[in-house]
PDB file of N, CA and C in Angstrom:
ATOM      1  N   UNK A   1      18.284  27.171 -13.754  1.00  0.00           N
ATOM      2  CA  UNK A   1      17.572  26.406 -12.761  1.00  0.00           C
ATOM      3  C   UNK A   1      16.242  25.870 -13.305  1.00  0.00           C
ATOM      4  N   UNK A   2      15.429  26.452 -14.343  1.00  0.00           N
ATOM      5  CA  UNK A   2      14.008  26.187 -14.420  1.00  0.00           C
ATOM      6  C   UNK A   2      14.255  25.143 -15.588  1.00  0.00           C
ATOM      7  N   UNK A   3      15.256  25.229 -16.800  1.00  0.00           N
ATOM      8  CA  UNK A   3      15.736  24.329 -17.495  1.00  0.00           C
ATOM      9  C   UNK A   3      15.873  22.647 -16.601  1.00  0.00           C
ATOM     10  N   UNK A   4      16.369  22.878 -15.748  1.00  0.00           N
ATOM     11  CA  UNK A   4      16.859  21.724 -14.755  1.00  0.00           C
ATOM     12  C   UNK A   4      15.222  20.955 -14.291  1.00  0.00           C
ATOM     13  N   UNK A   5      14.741  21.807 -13.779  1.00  0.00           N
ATOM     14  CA  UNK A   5      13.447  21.328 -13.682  1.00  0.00           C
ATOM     15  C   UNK A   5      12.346  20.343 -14.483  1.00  0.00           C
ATOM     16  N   UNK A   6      12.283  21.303 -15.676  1.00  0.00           N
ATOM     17  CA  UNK A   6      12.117  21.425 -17.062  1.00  0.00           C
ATOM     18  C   UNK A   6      12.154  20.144 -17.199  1.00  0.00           C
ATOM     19  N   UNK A   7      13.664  19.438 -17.061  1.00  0.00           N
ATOM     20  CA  UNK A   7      14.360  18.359 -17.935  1.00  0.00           C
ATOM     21  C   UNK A   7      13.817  17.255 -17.048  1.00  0.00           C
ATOM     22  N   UNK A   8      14.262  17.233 -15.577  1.00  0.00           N
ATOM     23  CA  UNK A   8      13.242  16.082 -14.732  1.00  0.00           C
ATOM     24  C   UNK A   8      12.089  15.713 -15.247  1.00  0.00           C
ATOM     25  N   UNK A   9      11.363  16.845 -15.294  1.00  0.00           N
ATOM     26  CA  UNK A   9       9.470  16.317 -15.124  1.00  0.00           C
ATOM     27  C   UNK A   9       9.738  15.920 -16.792  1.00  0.00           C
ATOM     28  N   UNK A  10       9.924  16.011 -17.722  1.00  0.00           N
ATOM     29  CA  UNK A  10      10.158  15.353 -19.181  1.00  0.00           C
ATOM     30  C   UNK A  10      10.274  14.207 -19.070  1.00  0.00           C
ATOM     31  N   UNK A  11      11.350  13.841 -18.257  1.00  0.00           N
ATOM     32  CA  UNK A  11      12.252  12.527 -17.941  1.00  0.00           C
ATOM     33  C   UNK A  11      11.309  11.600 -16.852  1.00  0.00           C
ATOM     34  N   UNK A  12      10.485  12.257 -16.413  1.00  0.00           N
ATOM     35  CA  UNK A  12       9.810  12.098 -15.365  1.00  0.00           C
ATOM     36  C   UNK A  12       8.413  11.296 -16.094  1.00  0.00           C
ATOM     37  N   UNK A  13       7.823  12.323 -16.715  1.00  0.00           N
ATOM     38  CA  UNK A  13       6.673  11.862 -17.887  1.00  0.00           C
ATOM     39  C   UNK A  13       7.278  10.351 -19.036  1.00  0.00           C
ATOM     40  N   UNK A  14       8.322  10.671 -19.304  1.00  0.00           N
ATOM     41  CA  UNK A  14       8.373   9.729 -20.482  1.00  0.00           C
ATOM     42  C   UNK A  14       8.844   8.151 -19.798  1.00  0.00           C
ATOM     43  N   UNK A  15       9.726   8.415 -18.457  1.00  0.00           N
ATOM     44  CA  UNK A  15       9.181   7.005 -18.060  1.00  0.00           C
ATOM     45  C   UNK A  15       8.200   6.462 -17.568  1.00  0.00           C
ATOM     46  N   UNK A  16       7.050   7.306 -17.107  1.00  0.00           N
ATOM     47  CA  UNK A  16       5.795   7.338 -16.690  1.00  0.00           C
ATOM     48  C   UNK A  16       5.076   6.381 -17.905  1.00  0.00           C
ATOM     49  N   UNK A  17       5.460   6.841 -18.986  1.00  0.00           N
ATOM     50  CA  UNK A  17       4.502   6.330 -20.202  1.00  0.00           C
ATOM     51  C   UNK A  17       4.975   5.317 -20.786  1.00  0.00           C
ATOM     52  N   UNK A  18       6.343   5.194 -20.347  1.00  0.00           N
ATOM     53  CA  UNK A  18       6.717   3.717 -20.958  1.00  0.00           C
ATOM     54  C   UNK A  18       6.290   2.536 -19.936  1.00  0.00           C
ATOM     55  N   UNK A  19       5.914   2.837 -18.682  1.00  0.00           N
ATOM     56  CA  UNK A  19       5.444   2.369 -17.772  1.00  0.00           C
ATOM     57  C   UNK A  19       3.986   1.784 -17.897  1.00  0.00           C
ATOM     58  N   UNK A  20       3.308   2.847 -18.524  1.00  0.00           N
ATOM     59  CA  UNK A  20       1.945   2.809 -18.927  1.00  0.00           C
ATOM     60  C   UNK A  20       1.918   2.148 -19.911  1.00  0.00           C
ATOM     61  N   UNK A  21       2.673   2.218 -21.060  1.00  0.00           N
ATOM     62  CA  UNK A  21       2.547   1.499 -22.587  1.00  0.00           C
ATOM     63  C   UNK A  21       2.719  -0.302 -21.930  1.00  0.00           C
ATOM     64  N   UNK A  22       3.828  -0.273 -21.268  1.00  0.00           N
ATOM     65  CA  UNK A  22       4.139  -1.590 -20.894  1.00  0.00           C
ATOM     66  C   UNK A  22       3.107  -2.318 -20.135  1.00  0.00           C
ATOM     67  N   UNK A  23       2.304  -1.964 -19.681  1.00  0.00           N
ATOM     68  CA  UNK A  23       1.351  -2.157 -18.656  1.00  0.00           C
ATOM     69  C   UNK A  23       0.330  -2.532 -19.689  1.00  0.00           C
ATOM     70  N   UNK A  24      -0.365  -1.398 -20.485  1.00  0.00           N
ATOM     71  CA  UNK A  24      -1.185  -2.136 -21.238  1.00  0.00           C
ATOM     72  C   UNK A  24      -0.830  -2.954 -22.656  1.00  0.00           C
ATOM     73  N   UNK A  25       0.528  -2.870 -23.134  1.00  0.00           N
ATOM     74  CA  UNK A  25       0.346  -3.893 -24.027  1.00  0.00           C
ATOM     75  C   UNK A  25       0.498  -5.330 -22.747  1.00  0.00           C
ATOM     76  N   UNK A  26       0.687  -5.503 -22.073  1.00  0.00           N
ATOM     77  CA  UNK A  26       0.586  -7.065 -21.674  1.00  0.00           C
ATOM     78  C   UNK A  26      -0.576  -7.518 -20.588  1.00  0.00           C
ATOM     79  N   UNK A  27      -1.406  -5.999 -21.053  1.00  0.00           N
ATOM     80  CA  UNK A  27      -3.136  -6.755 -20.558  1.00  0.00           C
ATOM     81  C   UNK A  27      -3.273  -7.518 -21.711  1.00  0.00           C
ATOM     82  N   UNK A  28      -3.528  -7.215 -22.978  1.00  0.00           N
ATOM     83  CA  UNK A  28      -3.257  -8.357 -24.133  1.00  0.00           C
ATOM     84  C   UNK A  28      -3.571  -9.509 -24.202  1.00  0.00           C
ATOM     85  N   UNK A  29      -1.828  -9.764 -23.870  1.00  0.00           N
ATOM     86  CA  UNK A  29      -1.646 -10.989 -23.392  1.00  0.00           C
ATOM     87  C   UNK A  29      -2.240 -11.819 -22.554  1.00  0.00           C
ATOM     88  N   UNK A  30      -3.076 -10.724 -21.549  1.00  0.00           N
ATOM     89  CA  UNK A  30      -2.699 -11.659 -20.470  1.00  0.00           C
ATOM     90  C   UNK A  30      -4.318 -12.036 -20.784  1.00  0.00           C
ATOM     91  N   UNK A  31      -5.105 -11.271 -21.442  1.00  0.00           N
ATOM     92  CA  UNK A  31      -6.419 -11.179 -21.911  1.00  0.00           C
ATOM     93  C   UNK A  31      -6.241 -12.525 -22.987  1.00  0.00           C
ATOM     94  N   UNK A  32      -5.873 -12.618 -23.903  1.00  0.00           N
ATOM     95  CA  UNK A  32      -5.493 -13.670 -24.930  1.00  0.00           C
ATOM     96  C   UNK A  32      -5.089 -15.056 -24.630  1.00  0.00           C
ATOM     97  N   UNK A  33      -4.337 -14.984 -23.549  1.00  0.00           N
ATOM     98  CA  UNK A  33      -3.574 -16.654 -23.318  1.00  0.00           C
ATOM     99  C   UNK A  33      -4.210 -17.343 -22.528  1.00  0.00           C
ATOM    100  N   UNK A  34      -4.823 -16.898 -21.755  1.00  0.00           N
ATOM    101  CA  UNK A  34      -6.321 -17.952 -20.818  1.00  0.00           C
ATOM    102  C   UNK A  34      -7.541 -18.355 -22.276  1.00  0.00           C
ATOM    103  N   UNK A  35      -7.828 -17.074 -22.293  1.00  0.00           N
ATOM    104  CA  UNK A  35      -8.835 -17.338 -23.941  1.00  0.00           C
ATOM    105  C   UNK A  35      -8.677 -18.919 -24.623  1.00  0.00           C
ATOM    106  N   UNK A  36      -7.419 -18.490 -25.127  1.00  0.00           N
ATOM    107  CA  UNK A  36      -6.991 -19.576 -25.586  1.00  0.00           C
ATOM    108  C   UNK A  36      -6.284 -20.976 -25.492  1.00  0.00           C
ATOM    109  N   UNK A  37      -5.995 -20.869 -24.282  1.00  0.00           N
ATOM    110  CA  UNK A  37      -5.316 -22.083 -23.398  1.00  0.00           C
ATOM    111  C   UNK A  37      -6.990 -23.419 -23.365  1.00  0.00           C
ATOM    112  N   UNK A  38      -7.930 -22.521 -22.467  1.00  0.00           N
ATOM    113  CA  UNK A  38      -9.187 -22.506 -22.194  1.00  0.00           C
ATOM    114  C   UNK A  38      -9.990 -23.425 -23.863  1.00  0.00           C
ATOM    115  N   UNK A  39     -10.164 -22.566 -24.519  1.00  0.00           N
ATOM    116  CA  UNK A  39     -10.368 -22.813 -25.728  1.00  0.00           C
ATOM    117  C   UNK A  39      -9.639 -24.306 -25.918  1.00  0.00           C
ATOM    118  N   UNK A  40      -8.718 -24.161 -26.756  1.00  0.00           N
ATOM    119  CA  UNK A  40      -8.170 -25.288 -27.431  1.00  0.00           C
ATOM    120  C   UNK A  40      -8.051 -26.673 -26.047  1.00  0.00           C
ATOM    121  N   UNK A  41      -8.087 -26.408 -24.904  1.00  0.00           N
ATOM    122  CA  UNK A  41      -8.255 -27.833 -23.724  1.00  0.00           C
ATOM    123  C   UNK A  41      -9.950 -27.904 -24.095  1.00  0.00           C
ATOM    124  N   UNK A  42     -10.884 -26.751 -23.954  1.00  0.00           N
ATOM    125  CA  UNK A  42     -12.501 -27.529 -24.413  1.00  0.00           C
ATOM    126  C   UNK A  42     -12.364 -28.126 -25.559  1.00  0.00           C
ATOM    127  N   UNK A  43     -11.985 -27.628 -26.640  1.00  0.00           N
ATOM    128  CA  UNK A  43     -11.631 -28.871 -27.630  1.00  0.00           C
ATOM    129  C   UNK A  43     -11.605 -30.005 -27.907  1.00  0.00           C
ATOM    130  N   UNK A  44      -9.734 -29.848 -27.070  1.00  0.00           N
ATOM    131  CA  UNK A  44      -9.500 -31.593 -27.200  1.00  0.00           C
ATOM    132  C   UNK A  44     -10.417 -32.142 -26.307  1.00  0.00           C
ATOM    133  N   UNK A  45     -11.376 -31.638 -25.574  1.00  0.00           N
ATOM    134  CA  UNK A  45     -12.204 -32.451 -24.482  1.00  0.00           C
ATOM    135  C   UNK A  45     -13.346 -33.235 -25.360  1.00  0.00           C
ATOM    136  N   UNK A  46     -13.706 -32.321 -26.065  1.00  0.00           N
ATOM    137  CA  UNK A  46     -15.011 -32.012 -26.714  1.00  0.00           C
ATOM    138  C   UNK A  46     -14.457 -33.523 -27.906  1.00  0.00           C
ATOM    139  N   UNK A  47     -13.477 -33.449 -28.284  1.00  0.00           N
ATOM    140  CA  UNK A  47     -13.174 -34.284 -29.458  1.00  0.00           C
ATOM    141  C   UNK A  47     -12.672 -35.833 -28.655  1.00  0.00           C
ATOM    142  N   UNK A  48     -12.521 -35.931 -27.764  1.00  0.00           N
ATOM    143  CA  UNK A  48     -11.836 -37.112 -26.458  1.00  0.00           C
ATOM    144  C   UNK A  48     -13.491 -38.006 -26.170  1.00  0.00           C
ATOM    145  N   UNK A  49     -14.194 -36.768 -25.637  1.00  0.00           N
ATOM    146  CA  UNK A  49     -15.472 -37.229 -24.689  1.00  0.00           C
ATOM    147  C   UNK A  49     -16.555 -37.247 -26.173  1.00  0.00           C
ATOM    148  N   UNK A  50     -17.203 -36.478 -27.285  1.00  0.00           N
ATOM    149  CA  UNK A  50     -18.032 -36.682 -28.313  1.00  0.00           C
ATOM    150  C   UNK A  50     -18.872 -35.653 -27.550  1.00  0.00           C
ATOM    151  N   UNK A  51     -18.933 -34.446 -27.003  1.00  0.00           N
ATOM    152  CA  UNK A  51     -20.111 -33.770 -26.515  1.00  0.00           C
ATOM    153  C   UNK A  51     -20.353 -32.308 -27.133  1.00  0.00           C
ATOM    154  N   UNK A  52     -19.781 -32.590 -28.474  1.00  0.00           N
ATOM    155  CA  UNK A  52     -20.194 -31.557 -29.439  1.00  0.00           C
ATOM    156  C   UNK A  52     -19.017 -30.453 -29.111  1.00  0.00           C
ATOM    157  N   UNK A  53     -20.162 -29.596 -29.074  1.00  0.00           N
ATOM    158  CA  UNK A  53     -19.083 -28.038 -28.896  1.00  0.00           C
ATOM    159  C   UNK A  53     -19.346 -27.568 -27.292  1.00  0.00           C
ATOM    160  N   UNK A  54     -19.912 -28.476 -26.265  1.00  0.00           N
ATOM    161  CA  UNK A  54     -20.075 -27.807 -24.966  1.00  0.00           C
ATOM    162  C   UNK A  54     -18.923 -27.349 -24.000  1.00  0.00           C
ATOM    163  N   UNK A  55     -17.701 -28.243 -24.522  1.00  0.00           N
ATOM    164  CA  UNK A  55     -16.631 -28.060 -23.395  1.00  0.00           C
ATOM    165  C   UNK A  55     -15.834 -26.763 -24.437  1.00  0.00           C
ATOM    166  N   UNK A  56     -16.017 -27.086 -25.702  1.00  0.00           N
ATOM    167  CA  UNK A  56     -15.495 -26.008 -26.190  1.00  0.00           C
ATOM    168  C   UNK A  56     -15.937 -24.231 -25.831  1.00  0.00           C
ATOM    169  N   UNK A  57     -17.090 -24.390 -25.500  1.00  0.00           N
ATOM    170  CA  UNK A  57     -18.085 -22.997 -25.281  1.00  0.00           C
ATOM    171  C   UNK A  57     -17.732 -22.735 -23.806  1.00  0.00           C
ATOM    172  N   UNK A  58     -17.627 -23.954 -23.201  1.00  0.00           N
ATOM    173  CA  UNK A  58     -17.084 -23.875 -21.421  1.00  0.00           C
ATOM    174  C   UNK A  58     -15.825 -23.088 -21.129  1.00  0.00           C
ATOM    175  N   UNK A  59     -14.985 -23.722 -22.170  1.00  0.00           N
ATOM    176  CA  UNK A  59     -13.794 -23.363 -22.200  1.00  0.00           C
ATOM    177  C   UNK A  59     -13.613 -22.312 -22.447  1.00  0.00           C
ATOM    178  N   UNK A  60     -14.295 -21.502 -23.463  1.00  0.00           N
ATOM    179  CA  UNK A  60     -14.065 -20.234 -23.830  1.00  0.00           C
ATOM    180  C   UNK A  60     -14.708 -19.035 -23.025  1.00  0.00           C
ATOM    181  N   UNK A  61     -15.641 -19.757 -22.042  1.00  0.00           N
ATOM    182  CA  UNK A  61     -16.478 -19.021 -20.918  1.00  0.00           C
ATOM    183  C   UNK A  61     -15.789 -18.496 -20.061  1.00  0.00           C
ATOM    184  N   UNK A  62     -14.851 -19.548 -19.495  1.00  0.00           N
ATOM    185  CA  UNK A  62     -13.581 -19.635 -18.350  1.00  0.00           C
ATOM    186  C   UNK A  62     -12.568 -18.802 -18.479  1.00  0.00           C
ATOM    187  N   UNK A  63     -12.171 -19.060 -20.014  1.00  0.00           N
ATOM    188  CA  UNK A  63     -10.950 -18.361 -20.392  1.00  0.00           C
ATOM    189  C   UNK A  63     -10.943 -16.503 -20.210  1.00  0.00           C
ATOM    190  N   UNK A  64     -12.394 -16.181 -20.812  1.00  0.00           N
ATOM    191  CA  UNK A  64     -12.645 -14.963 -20.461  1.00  0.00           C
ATOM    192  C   UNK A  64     -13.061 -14.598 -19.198  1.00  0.00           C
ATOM    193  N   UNK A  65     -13.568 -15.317 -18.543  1.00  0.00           N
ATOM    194  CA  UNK A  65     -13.614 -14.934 -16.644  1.00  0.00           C
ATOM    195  C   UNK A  65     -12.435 -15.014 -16.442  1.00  0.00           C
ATOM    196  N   UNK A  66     -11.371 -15.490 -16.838  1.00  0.00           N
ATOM    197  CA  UNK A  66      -9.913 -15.388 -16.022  1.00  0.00           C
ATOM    198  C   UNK A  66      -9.459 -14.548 -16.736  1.00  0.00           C
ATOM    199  N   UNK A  67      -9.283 -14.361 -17.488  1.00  0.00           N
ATOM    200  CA  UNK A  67      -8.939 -12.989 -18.293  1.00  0.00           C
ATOM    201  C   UNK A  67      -9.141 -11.667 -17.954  1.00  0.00           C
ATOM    202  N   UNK A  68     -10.456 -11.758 -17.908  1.00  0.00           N
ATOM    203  CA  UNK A  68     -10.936 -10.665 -17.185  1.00  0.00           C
ATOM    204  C   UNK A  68     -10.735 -10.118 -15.816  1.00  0.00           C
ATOM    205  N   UNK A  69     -10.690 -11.059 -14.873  1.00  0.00           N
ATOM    206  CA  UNK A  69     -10.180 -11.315 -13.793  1.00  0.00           C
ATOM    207  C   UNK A  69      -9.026 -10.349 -13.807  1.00  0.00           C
ATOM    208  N   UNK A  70      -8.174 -10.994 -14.270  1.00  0.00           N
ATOM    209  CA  UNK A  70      -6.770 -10.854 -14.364  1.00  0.00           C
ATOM    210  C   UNK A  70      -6.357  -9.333 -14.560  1.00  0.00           C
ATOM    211  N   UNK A  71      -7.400  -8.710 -15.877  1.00  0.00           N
ATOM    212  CA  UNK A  71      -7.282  -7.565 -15.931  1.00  0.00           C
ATOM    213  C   UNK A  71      -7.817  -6.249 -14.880  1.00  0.00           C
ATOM    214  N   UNK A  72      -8.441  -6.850 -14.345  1.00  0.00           N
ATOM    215  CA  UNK A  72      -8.896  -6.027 -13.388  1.00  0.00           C
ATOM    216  C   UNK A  72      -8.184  -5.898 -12.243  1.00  0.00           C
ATOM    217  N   UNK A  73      -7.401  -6.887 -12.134  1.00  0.00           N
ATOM    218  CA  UNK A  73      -6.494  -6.804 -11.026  1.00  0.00           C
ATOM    219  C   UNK A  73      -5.289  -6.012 -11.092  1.00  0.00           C
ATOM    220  N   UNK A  74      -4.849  -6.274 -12.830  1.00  0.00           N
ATOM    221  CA  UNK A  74      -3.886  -5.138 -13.218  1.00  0.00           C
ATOM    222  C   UNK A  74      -4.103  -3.714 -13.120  1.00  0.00           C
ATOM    223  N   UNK A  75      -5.562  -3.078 -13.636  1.00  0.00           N
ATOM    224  CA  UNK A  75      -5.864  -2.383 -13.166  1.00  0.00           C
ATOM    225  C   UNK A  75      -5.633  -1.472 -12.140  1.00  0.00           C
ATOM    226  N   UNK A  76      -6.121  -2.178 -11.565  1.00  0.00           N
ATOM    227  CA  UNK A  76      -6.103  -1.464  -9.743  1.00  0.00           C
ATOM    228  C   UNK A  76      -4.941  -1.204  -9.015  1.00  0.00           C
ATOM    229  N   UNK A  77      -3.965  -1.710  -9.513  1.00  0.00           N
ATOM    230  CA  UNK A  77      -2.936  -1.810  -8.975  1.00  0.00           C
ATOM    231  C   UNK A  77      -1.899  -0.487  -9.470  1.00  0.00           C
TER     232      UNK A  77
END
């Protein structure tokens, strides 16, 4: 009987953590692809309009407020 037990809460833990692993590798992502979406559109702005590096720095401002955002929401949840 305590074997039986035993074997649940194991089974219990290790999908727990694949749960967890999965969770934070695709804060990552989700941290990375605004970054850079953000980024490379201030760019082409920056290279379209001639205003140096401002939309580029904008862009990369944004990208990490949504990023961040984003992660915090994963978070909590």
């Amino acid at each position: 009987m305590r074997n039986k037990d035993k074997e649940e809460n194991t089974k219990t833990y290790v999908l727990s953590s694949l749960y967890t692993l999965g969770k934070f590798i695709g804060i990552g992502w989700i941290i990375v692809t605004p970054v850079v979406i953000f980024t490379f559109g201030g760019n082409f702005l920056d290279n379209r309009l001639n205003l140096g590096y401002l939309m580029t720095l904008l862009g990369l401002m944004i990208g990490l407020f949504v990023g961040i955002i984003c992660t915090v929401r994963i978070l909590k949840s």
